[in-house]
N, C-alpha and C. Protein backbone atom coordinates (compact mmCIF):
# COMPACT_ATOMS: atom_id res chain seq x y z
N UNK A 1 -35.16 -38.65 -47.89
CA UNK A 1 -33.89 -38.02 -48.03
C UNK A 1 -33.74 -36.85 -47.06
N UNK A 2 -34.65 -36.04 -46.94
CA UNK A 2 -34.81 -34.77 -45.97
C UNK A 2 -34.38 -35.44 -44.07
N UNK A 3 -34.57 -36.40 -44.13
CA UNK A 3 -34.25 -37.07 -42.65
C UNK A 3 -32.77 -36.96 -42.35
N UNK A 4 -32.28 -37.57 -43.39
CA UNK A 4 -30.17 -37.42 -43.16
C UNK A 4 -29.65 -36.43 -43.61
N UNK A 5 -30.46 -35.10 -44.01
CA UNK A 5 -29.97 -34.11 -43.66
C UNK A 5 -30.09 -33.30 -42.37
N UNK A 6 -31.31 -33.67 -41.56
CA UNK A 6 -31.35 -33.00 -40.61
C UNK A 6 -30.56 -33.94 -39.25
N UNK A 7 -29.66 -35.29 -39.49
CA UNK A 7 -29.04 -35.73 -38.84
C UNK A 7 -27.68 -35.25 -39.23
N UNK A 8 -27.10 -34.41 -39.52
CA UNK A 8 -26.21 -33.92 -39.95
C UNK A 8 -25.39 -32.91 -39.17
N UNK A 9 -24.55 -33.15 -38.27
CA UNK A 9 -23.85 -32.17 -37.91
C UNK A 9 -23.47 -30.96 -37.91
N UNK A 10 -22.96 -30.21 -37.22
CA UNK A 10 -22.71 -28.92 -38.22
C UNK A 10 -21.00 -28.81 -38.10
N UNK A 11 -20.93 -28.55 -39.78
CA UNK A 11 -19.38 -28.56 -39.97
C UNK A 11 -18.70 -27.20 -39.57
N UNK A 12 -19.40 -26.25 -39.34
CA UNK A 12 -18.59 -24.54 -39.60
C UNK A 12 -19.06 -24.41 -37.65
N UNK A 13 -18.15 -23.57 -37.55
CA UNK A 13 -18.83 -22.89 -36.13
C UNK A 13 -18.84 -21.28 -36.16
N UNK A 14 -19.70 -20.40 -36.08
CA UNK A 14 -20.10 -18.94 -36.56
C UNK A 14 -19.03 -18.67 -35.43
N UNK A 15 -18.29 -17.89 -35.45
CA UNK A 15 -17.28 -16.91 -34.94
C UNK A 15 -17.48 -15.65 -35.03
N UNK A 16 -18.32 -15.19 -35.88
CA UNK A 16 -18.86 -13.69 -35.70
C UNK A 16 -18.81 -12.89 -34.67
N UNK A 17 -20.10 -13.53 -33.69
CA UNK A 17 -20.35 -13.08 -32.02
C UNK A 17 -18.81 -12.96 -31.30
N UNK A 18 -17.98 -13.92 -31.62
CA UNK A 18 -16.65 -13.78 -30.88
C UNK A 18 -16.09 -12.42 -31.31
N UNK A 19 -15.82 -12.74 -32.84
CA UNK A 19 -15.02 -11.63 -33.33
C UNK A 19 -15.66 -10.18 -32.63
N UNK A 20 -16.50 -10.11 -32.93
CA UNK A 20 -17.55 -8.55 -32.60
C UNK A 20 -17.13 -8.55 -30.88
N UNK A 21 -17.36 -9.07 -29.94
CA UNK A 21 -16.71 -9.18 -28.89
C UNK A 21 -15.34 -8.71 -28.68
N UNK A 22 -14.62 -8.85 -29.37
CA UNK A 22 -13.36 -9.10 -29.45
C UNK A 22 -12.59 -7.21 -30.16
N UNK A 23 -13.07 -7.24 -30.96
CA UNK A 23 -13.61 -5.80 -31.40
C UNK A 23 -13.73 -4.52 -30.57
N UNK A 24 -14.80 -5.03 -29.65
CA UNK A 24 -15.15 -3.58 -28.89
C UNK A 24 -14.39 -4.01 -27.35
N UNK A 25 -13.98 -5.29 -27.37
CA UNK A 25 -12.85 -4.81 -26.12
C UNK A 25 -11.89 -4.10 -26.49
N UNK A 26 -11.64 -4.16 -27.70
CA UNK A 26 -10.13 -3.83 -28.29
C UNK A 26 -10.48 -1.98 -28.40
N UNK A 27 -11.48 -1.36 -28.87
CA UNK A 27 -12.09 -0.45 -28.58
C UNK A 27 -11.87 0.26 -27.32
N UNK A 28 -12.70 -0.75 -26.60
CA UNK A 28 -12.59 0.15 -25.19
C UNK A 28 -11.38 0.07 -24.31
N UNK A 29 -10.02 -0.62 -24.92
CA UNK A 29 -9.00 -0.68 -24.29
C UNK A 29 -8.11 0.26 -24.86
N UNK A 30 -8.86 0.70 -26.40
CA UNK A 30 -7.43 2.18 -26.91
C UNK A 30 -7.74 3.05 -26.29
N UNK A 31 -9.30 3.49 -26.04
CA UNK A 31 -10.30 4.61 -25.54
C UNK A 31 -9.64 4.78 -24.17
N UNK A 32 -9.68 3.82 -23.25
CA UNK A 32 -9.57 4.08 -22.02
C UNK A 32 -7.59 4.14 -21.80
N UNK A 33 -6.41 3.40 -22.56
CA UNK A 33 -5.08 4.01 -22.63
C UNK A 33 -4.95 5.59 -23.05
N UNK A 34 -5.73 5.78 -24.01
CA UNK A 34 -5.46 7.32 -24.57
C UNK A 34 -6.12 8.05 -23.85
N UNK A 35 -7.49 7.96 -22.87
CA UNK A 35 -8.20 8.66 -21.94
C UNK A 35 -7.15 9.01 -20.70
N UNK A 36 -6.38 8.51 -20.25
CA UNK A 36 -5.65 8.21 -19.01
C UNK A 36 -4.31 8.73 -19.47
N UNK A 37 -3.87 9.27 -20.73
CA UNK A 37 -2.61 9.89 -20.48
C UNK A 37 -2.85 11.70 -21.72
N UNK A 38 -3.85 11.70 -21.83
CA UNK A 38 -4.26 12.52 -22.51
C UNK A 38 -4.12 14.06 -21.26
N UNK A 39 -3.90 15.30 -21.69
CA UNK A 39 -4.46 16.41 -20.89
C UNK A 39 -3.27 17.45 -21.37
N UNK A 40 -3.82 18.59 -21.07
CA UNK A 40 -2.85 20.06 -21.48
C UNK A 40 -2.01 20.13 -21.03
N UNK A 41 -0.49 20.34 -21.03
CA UNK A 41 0.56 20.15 -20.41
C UNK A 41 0.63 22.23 -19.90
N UNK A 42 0.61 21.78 -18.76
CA UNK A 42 0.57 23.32 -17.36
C UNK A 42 2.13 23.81 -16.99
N UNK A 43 2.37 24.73 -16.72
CA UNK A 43 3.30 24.95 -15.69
C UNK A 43 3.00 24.76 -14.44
N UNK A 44 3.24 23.87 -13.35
CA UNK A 44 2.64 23.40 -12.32
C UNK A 44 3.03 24.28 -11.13
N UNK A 45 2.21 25.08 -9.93
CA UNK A 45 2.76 26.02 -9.16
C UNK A 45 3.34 25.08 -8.15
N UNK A 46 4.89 25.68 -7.53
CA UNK A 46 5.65 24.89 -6.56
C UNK A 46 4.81 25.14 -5.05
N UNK A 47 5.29 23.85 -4.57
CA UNK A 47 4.52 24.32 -3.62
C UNK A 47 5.77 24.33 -2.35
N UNK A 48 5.31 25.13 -1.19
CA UNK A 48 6.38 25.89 -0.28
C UNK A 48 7.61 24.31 0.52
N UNK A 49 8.54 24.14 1.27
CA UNK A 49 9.08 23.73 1.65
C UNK A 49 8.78 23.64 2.94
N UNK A 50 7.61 23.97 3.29
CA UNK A 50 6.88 23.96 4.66
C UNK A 50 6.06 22.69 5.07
N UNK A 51 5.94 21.94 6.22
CA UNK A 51 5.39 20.91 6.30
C UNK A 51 3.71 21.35 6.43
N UNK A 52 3.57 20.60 5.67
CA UNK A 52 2.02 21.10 5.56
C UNK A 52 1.33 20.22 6.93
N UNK A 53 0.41 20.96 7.69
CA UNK A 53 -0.55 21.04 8.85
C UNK A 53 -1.61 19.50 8.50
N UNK A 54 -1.73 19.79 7.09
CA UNK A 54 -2.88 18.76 7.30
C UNK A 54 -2.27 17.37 7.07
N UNK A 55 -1.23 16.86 6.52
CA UNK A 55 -1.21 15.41 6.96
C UNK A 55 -0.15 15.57 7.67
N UNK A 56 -0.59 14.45 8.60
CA UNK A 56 0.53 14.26 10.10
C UNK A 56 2.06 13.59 9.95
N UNK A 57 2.68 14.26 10.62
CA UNK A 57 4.24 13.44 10.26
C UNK A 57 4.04 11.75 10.74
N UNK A 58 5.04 11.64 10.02
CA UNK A 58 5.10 9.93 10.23
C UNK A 58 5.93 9.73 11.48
N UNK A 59 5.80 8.80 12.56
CA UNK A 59 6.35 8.61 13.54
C UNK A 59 7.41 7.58 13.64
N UNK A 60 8.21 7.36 13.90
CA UNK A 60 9.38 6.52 13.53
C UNK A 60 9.54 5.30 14.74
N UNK A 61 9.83 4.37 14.74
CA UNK A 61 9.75 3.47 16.60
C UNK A 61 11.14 2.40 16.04
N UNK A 62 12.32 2.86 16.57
CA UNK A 62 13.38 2.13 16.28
C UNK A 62 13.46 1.19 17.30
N UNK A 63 13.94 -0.18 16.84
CA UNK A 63 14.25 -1.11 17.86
C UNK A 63 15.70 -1.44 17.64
N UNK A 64 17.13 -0.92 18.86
CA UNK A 64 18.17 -0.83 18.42
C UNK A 64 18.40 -2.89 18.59
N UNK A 65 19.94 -2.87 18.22
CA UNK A 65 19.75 -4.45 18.21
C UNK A 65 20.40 -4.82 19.80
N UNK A 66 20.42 -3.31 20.72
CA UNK A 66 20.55 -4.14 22.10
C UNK A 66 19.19 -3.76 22.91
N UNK A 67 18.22 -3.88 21.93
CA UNK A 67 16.87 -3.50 22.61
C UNK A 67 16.32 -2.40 23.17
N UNK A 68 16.86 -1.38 23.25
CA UNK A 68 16.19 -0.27 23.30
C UNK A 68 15.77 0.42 22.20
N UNK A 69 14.32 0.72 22.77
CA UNK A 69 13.27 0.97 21.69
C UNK A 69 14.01 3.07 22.03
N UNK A 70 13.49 3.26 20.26
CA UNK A 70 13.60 4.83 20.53
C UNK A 70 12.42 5.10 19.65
N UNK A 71 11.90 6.53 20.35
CA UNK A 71 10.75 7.38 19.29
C UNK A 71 11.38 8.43 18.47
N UNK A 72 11.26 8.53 16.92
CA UNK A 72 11.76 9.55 16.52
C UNK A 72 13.59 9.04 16.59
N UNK A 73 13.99 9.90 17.70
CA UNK A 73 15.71 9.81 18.07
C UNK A 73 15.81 9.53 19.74
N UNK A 74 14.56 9.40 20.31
CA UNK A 74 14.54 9.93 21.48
C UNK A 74 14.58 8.29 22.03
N UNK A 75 15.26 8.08 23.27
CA UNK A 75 15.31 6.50 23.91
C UNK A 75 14.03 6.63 24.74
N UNK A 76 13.64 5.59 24.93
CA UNK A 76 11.96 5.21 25.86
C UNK A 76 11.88 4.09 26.33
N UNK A 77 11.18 4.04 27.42
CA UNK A 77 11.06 2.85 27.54
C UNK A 77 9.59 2.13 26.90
N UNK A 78 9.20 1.20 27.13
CA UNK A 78 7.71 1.01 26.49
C UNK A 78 6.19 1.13 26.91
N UNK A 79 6.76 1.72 28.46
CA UNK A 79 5.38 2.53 29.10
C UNK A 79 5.86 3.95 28.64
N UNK A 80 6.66 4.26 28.75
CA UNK A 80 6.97 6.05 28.08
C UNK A 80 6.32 6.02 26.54
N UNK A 81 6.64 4.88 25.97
CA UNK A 81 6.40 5.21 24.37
C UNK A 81 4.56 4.91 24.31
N UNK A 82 4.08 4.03 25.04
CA UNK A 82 2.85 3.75 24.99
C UNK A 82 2.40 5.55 25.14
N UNK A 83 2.64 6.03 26.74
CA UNK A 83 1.86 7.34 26.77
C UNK A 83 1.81 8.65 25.67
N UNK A 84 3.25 8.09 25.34
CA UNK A 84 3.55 9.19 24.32
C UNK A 84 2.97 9.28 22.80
N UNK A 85 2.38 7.99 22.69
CA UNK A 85 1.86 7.18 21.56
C UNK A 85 -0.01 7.89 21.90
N UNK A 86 -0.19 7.75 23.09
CA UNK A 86 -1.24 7.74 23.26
C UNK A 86 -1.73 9.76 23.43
N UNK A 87 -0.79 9.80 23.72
CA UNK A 87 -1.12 11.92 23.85
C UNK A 87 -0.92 12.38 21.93
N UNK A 88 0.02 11.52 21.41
CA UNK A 88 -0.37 12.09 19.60
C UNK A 88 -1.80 11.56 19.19
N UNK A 89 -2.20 10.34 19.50
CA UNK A 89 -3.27 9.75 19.25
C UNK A 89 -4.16 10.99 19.53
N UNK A 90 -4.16 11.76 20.26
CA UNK A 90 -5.31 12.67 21.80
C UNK A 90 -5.15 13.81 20.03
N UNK A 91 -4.28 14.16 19.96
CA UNK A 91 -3.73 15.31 19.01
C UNK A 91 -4.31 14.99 17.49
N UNK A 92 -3.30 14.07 16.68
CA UNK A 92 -3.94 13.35 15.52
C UNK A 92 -4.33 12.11 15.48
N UNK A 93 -5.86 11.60 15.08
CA UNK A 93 -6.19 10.33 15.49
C UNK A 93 -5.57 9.47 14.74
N UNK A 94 -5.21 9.69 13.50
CA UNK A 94 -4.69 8.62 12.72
C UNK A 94 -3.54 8.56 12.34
N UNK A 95 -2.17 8.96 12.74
CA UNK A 95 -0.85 9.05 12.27
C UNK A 95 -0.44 7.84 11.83
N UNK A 96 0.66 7.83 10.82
CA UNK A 96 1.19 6.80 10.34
C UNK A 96 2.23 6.45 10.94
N UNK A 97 2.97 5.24 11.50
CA UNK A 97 4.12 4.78 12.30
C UNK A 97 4.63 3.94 11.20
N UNK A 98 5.88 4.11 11.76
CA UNK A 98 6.84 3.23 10.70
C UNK A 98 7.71 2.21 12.25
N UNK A 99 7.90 0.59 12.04
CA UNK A 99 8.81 -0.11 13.16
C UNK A 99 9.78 -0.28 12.43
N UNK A 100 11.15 0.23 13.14
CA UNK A 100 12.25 -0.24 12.25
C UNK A 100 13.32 -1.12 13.20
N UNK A 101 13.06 -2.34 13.43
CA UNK A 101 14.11 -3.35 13.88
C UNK A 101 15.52 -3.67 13.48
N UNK A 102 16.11 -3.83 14.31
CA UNK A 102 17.63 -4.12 13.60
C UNK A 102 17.25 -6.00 13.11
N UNK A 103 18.11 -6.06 12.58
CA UNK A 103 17.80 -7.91 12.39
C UNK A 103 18.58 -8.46 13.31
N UNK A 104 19.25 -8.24 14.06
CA UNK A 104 19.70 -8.85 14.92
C UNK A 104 18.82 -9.31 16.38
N UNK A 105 18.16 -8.09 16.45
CA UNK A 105 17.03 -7.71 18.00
C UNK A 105 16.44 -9.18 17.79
N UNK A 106 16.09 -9.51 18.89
CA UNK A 106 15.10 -10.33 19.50
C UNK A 106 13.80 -10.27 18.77
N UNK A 107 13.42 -10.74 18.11
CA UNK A 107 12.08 -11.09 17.79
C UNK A 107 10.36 -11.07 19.16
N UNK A 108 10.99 -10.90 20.26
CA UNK A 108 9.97 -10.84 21.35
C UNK A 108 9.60 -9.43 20.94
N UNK A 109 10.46 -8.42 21.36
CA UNK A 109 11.08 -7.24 21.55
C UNK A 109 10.20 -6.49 19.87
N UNK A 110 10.10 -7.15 18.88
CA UNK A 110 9.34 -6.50 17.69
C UNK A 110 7.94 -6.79 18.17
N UNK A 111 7.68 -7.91 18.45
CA UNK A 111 6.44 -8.28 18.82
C UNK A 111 5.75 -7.66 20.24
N UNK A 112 6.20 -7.09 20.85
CA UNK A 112 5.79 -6.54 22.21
C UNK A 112 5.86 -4.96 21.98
N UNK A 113 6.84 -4.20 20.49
CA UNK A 113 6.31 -2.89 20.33
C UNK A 113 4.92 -2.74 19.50
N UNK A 114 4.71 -3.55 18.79
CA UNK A 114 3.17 -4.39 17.56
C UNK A 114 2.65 -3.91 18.53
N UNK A 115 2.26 -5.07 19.63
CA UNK A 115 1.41 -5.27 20.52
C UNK A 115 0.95 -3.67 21.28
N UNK A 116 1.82 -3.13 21.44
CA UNK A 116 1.63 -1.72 21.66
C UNK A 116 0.88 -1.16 20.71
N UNK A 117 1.68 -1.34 20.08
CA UNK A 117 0.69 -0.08 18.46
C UNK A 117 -0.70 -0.56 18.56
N UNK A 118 -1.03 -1.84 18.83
CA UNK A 118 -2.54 -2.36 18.31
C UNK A 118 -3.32 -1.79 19.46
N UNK A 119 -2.68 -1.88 21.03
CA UNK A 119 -3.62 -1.79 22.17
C UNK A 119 -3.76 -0.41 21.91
N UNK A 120 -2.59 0.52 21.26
CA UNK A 120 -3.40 1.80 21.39
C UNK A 120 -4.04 2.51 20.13
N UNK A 121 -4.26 1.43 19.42
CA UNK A 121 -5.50 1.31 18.14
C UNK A 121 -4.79 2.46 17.14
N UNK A 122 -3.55 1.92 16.50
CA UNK A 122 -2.91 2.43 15.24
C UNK A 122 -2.35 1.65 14.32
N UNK A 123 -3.60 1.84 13.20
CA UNK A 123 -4.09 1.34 12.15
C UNK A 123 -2.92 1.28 11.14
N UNK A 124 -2.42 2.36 11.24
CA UNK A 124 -1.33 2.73 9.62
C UNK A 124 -0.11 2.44 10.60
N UNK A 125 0.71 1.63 10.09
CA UNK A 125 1.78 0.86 10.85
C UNK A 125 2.78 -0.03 9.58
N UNK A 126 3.61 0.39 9.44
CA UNK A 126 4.69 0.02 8.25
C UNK A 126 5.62 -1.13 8.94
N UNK A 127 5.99 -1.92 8.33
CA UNK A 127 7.93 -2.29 8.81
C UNK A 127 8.62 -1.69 7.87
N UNK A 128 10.15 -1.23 8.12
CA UNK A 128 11.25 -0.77 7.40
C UNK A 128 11.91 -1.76 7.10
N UNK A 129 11.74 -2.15 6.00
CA UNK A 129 13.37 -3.33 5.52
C UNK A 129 14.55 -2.74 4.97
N UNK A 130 15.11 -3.10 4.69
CA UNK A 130 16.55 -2.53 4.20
C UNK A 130 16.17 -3.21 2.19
N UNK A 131 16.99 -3.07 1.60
CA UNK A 131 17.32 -3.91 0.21
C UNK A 131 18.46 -4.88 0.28
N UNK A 132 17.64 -5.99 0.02
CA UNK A 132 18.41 -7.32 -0.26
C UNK A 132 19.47 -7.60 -1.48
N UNK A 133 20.89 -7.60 -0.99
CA UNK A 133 21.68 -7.60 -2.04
C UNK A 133 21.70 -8.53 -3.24
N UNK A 134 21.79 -8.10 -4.58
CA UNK A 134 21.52 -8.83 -5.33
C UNK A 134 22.61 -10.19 -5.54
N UNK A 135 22.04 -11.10 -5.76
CA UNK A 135 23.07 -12.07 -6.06
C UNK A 135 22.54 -13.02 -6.86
């Protein structure tokens, strides 16, 4: 008789180990929401309206939609903007550039100011889109 009990399946499946699992994630997920918005509420000191020295202004590279590229506000051509690209580089090594194309421009014309930014090794490089109307 002891034989067809030990051929016997098992009817229950222990869920314990799950549950207990299940438990201390739930644990460490109130711990770490209430850790992250918890702290003394300060009067915070303003700080001046002065551009601060240590991070570098962002550089702007417009591409109008009859192809002239401008820096900032200023018109260039794309050996002017390369050197000029390359004396801030000399100044701050890592500035951030923003390309802002019209959608109309030539698609060469975005791709040949890129190509600039990369030969003169600038890393932080944005595109500007506009917002797409909802419909």
């Amino acid at each position: 008789m002891r034989a067809q009990d030990d051929d016997k399946p098992y009817d229950d499946i222990n869920i314990t180990p799950m549950l207990d699992l299940a438990y201390v994630l739930l644990v460490i997920f109130i711990i770490m929401t209430t850790a992250s918005v918890q702290g003394i509420k300060v009067n915070l000191p303003k700080a001046s309206a002065a551009v601060s020295m240590a991070k570098p202004q962002t550089k702007a590279i417009t591409i109008a939609d009859s192809g002239q590229v401008f820096l900032d506000a200023y018109p260039v051509t794309l050996d002017e903007l390369e050197q000029r690209l390359r004396a801030l580089k000399a100044i701050i090594p890592d500035f951030p550039v923003v390309v802002k194309g019209d959608a109309t421009v030539q698609y060469q014309k975005v791709m040949d100011v890129l190509d600039l930014l990369r030969r003169v090794d600038l890393p932080q490089v944005g595109l500007v889109t506009g917002k797409s109307p909802k419909g």
